[in-house]
C-alpha atoms as a PDB file:
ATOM      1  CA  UNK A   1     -19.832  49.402  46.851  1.00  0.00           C
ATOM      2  CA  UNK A   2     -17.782  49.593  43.185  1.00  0.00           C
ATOM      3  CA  UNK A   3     -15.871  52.379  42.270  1.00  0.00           C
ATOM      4  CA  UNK A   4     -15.201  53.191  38.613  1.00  0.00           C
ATOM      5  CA  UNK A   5     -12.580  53.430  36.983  1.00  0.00           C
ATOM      6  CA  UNK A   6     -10.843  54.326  33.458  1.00  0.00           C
ATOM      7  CA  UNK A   7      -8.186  52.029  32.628  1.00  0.00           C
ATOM      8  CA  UNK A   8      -6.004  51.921  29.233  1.00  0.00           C
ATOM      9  CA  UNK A   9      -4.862  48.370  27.632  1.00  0.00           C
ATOM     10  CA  UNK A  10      -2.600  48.333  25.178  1.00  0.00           C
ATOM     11  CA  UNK A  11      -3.576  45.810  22.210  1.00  0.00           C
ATOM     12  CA  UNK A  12      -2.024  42.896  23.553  1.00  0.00           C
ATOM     13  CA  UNK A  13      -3.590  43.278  27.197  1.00  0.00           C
ATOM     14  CA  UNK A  14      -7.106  43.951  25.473  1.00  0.00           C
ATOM     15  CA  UNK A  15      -7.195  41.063  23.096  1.00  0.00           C
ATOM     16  CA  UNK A  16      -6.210  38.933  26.361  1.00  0.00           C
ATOM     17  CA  UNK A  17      -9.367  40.147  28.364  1.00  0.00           C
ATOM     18  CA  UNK A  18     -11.674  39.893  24.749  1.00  0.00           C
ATOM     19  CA  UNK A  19     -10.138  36.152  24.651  1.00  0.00           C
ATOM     20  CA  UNK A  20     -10.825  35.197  28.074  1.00  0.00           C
ATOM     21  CA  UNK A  21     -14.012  36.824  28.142  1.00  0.00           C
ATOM     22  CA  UNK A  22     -14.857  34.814  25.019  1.00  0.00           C
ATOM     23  CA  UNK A  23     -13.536  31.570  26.010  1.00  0.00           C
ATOM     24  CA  UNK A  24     -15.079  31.373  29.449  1.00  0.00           C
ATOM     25  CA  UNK A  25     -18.421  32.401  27.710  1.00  0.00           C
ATOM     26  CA  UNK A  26     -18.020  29.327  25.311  1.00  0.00           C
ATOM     27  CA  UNK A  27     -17.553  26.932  28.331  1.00  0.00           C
ATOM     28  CA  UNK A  28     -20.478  28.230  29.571  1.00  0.00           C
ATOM     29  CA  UNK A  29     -19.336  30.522  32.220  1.00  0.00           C
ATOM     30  CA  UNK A  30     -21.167  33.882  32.800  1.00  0.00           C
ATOM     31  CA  UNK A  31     -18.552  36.438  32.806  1.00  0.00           C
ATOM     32  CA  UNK A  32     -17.717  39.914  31.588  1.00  0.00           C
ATOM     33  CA  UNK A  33     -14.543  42.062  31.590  1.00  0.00           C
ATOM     34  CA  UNK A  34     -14.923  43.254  34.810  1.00  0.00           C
ATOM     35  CA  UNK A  35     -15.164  39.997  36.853  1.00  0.00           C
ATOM     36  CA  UNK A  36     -12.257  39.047  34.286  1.00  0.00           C
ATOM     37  CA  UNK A  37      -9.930  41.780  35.986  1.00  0.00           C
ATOM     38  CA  UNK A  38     -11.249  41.080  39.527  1.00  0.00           C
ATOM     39  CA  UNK A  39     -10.157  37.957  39.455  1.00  0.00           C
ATOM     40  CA  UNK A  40      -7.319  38.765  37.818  1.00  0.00           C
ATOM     41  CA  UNK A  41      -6.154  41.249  40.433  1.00  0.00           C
ATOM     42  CA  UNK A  42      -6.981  38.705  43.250  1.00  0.00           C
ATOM     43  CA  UNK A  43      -5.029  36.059  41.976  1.00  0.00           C
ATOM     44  CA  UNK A  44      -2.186  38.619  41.207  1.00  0.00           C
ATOM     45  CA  UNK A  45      -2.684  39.823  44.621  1.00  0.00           C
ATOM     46  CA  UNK A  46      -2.710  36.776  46.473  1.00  0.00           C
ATOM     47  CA  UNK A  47       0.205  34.694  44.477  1.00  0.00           C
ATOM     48  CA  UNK A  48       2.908  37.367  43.863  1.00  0.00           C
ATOM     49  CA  UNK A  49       2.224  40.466  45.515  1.00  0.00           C
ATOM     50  CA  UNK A  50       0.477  40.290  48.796  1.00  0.00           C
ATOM     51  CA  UNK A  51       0.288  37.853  52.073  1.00  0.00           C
ATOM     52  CA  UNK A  52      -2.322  35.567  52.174  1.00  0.00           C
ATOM     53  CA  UNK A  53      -3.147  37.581  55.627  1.00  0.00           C
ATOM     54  CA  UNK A  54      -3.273  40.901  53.908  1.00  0.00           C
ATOM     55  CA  UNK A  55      -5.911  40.124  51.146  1.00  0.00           C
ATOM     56  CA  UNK A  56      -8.001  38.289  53.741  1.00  0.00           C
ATOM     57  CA  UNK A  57      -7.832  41.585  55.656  1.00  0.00           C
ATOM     58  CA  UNK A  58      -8.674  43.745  53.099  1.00  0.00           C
ATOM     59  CA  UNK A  59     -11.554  41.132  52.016  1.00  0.00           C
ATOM     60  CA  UNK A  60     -12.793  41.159  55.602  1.00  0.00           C
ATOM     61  CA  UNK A  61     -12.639  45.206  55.914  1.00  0.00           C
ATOM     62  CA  UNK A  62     -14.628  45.809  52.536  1.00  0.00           C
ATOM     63  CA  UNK A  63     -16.901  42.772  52.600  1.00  0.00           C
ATOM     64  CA  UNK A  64     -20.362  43.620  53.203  1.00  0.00           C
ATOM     65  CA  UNK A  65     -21.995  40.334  52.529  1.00  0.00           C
ATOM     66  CA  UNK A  66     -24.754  38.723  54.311  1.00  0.00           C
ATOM     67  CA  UNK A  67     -21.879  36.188  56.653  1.00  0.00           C
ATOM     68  CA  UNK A  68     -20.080  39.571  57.936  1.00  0.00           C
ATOM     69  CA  UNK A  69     -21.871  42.247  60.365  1.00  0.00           C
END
C-alpha cells in the first residue's frame, strides 16, 4: 500500500531530484521522483540513521510481496 504525501523542496533540494531524475533517465534507467526519494530515504535510513536490523524489520513488517506470507 502507498500513502501520499505533500512534501516542500526548497530550490536546491528540487533541482537535485529534477537532476537525478534526468540523469538516470539518460543512462537508461526508468525512474521518476518518487522511486528517486525511496531510495533516497533507504539509503539514508540504512547508512546514517537506522540499524541494518531495524530497516530489515520494518521491510519485513510492510512487505507484502509474493516471497512473504
Amino acid at each position: 500500500m502507498t500513502k501520499q504525501m505533500n512534501i516542500r523542496l526548497d530550490e536546491v533540494h528540487a533541482a537535485l531530484l529534477e537532476k537525478m531524475v534526468e540523469t538516470l533517465g539518460n543512462q537508461g534507467i526508468k525512474t521518476n521522483k518518487t522511486d528517486v526519494i525511496q531510495k533516497a530515504l533507504y539509503v539514508f535510513a540504512r547508512e546514517s540513521v537506522l540499524s541494518d536490523k531495524e530497516v530489515t524489520e520494518i521491510i519485513d513488517k510492510h512487505y507484502k510481496g509474493f516471497v512473504k506470507d
